[in-house]
N, C-alpha and C. Protein backbone atom coordinates (compact mmCIF):
# COMPACT_ATOMS: atom_id res chain seq x y z
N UNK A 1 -43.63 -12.63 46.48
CA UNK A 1 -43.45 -12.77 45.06
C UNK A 1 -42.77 -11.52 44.52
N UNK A 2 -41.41 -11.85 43.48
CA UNK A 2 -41.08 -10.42 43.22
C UNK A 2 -42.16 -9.74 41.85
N UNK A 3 -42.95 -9.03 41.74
CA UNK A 3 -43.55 -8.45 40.97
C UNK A 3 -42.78 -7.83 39.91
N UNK A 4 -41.41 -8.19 39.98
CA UNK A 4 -40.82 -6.99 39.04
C UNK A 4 -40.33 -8.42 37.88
N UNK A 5 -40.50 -9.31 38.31
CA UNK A 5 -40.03 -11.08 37.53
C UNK A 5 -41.37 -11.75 36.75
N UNK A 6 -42.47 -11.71 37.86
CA UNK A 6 -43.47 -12.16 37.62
C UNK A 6 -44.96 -11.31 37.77
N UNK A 7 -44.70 -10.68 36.64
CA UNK A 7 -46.12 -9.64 36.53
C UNK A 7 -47.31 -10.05 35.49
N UNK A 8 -48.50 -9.73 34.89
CA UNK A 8 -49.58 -10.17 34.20
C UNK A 8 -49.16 -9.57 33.18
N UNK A 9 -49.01 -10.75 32.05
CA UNK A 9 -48.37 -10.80 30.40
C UNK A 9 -49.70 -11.17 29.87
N UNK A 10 -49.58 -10.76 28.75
CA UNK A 10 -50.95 -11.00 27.65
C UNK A 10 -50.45 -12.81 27.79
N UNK A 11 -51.86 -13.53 27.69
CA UNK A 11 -52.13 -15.12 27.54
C UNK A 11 -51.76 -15.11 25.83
N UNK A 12 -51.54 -16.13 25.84
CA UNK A 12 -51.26 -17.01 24.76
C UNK A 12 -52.90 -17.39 24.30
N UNK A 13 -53.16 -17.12 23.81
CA UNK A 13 -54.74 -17.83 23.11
C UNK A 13 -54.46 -19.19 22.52
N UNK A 14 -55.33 -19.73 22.85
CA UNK A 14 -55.52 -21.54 22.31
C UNK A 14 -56.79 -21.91 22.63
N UNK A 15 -57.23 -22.78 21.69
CA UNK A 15 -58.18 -23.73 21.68
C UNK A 15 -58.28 -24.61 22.95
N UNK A 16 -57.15 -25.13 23.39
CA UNK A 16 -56.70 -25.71 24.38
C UNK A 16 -56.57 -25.34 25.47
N UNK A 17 -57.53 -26.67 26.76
CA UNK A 17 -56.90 -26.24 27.63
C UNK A 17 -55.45 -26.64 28.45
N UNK A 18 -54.81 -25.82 29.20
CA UNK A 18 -53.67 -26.15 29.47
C UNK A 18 -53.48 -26.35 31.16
N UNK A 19 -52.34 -27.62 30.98
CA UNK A 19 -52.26 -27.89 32.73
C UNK A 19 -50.80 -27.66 32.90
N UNK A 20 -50.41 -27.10 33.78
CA UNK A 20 -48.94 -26.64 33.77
C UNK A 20 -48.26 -27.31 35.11
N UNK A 21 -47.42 -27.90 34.89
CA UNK A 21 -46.52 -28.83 36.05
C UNK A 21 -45.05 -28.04 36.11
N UNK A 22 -44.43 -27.35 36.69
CA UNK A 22 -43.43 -26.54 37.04
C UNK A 22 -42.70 -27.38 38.36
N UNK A 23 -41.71 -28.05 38.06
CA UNK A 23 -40.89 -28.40 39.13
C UNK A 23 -40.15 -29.69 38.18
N UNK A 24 -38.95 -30.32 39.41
CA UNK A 24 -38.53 -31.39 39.11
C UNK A 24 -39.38 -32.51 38.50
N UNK A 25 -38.82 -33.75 37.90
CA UNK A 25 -39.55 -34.52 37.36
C UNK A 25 -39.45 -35.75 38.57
N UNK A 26 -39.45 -35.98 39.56
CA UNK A 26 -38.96 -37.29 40.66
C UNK A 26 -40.18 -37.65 41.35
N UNK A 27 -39.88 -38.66 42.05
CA UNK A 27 -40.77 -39.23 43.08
C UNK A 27 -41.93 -38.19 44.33
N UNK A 28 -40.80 -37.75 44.57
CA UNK A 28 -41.27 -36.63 45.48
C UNK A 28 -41.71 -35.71 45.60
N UNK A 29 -41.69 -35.27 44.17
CA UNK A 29 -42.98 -33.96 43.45
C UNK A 29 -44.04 -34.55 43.04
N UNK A 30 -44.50 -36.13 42.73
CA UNK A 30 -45.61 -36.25 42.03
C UNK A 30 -45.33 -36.38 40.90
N UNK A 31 -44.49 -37.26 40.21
CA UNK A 31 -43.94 -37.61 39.61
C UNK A 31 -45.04 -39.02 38.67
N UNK A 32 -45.35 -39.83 39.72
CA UNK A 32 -46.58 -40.82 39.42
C UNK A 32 -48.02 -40.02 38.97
N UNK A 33 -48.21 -39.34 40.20
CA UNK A 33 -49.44 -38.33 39.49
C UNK A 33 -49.33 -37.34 37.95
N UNK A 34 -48.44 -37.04 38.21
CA UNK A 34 -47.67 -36.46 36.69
C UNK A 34 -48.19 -37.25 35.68
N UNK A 35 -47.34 -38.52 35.72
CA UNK A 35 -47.39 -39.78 34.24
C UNK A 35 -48.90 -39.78 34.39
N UNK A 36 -50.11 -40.04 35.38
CA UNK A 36 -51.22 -40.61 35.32
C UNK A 36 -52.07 -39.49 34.79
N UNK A 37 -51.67 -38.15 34.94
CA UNK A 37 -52.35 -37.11 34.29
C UNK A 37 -51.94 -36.87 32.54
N UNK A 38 -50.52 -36.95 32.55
CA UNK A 38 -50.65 -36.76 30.98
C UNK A 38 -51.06 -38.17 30.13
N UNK A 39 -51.38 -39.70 30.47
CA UNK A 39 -52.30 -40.97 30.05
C UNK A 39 -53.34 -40.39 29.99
N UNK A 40 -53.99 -39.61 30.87
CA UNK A 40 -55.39 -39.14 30.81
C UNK A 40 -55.63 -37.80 29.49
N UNK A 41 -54.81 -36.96 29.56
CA UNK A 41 -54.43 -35.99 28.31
C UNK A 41 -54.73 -36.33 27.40
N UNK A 42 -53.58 -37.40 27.33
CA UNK A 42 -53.87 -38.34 25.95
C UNK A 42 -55.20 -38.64 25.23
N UNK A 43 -55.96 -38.94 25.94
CA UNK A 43 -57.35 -39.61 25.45
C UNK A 43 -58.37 -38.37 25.19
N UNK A 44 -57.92 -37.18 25.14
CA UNK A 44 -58.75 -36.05 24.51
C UNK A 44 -57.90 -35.20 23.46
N UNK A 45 -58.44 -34.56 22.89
CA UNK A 45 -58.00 -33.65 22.02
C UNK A 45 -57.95 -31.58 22.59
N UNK A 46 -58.86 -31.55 23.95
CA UNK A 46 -58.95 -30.31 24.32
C UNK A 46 -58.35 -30.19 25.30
N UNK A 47 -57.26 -30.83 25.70
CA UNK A 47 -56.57 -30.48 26.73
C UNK A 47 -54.39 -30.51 26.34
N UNK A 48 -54.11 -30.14 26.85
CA UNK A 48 -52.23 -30.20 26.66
C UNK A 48 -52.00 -29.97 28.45
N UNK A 49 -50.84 -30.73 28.15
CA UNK A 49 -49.82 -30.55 29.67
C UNK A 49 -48.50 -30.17 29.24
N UNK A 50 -47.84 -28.92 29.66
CA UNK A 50 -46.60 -27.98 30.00
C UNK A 50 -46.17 -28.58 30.81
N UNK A 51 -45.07 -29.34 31.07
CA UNK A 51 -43.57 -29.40 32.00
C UNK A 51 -42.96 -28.69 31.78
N UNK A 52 -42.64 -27.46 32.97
CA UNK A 52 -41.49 -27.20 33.00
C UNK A 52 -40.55 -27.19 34.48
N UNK A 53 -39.23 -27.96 33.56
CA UNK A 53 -38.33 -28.29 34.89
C UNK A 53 -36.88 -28.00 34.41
N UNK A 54 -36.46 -28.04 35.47
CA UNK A 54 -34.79 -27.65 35.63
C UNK A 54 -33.83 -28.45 35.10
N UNK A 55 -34.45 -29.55 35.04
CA UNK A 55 -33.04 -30.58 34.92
C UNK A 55 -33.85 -32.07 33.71
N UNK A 56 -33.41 -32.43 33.06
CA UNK A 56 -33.99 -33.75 32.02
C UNK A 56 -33.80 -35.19 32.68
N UNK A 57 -33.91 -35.26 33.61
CA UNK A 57 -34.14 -35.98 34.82
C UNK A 57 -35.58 -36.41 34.54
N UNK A 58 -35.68 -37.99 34.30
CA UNK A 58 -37.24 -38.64 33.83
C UNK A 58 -37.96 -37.75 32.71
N UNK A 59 -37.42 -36.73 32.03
CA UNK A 59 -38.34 -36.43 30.83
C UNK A 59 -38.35 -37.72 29.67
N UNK A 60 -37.50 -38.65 29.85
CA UNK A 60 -37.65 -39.91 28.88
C UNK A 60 -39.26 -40.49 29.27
N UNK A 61 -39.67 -40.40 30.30
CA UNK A 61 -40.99 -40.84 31.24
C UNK A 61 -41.87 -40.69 29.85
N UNK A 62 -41.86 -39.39 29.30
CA UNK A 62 -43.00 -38.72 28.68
C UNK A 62 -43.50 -38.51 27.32
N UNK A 63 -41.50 -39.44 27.22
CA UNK A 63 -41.86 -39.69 25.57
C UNK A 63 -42.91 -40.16 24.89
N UNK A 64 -43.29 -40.03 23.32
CA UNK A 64 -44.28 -40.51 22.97
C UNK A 64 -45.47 -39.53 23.27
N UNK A 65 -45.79 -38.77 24.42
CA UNK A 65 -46.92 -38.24 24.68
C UNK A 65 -47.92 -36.98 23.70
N UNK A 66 -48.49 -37.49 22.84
CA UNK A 66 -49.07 -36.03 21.92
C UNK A 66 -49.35 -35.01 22.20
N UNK A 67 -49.56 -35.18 23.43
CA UNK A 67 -50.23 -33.59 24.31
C UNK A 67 -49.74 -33.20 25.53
N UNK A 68 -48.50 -33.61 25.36
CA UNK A 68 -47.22 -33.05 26.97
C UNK A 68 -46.13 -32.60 26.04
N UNK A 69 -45.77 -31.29 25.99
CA UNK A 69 -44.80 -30.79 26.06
C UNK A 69 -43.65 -30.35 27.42
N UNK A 70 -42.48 -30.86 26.82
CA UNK A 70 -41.39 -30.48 27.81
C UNK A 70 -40.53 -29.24 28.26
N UNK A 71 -40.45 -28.41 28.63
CA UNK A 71 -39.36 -27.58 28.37
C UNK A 71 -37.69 -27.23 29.78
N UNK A 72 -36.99 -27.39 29.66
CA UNK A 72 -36.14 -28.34 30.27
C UNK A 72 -35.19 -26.83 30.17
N UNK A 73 -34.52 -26.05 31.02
CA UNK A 73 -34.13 -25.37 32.02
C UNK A 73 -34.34 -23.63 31.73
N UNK A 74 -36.19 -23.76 31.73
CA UNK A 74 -36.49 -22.49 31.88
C UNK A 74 -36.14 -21.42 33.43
N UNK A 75 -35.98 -20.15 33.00
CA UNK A 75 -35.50 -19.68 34.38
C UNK A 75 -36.38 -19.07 34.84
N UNK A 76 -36.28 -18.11 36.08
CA UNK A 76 -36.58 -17.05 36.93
C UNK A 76 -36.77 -15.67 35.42
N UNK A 77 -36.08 -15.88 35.07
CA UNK A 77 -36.27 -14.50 33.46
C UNK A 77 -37.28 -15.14 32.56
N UNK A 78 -37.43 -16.02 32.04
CA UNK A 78 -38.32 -16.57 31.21
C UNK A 78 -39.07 -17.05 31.56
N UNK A 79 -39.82 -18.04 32.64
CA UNK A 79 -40.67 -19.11 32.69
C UNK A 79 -41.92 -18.29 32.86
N UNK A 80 -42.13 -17.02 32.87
CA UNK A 80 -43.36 -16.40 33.18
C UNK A 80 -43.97 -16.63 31.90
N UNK A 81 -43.57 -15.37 30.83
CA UNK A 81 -43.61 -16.07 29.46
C UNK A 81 -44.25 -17.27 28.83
N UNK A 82 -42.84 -18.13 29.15
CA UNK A 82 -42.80 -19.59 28.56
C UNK A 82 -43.59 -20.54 29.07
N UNK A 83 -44.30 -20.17 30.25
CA UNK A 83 -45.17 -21.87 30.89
C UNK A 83 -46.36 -21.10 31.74
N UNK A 84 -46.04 -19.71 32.62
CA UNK A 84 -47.15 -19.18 33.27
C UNK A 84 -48.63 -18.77 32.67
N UNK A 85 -47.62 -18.32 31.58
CA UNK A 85 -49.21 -17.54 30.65
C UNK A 85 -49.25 -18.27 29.60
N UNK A 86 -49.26 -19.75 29.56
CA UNK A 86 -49.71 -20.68 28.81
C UNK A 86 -50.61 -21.55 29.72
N UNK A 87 -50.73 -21.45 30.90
CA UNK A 87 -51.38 -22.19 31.65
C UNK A 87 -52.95 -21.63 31.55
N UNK A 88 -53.86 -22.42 32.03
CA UNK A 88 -55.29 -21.99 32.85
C UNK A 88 -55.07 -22.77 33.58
N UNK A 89 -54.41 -23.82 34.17
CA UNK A 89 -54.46 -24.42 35.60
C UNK A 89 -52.93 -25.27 36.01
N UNK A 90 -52.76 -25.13 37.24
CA UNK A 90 -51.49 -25.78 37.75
C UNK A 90 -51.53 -26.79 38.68
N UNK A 91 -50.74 -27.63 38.43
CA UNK A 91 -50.93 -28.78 38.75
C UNK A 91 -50.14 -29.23 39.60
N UNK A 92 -50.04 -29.53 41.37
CA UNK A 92 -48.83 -29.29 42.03
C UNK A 92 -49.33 -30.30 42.80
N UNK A 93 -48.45 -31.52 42.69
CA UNK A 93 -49.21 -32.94 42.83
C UNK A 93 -48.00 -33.12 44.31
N UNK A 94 -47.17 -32.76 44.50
CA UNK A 94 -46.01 -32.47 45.38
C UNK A 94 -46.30 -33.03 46.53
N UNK A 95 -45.31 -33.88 46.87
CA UNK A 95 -45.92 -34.86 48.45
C UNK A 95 -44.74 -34.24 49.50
N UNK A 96 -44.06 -33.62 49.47
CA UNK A 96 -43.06 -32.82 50.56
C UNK A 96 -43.18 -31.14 50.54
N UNK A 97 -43.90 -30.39 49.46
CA UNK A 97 -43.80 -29.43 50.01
C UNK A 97 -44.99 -28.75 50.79
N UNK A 98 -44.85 -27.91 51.40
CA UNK A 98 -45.50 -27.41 52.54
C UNK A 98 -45.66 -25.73 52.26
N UNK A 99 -47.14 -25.70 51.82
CA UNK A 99 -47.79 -24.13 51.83
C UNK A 99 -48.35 -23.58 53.00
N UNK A 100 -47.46 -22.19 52.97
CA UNK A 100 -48.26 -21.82 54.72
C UNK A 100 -48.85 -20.42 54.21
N UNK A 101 -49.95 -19.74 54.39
CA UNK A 101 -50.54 -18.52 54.24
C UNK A 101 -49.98 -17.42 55.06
């Protein structure tokens, strides 16, 4: 991880809690799990879901949603900011990628 991109920023305070989805919007990230988590969002008032992705590719998916926000080609300079330290949890529903320790 470069530490000099992604270092510990003061949180955003909210009432809310927040689920943060960072990647493409397609099949192959979890894309289905995605839609079935922000339906579930929906039906509370203490929770929000953060997308953020590269490209507006299926963000039509999400229209309508009260408690999914989009944000559509945050970078490597901003997204720490803009989606990391808005999160308390991440959500990486991803059926191809592969974490090795």
């Amino acid at each position: 991880m470069d530490t000099g991109r992604f270092f510990p920023v003061n949180r955003h305070k909210s009432d809310l809690t927040t689920a943060l989805f960072v990647g493409r919007l397609e099949p192959g990230k979890g894309l289905a799990a995605l839609l079935h988590l922000a339906k579930i969002i929906e039906g509370t008032d203490a929770w929000r879901l953060v997308i953020a992705c590269n490209n507006p590719s299926n963000s039509e998916l999400f229209a309508g949603f009260r408690h999914t926000t989009i944000s559509i080609g945050l970078t490597v300079e901003n997204i720490n900011a803009e989606a990391y330290t808005k999160a308390d949890l991440l959500f990486f529903p991803s059926r191809f990628e592969v974490l090795k320790w």
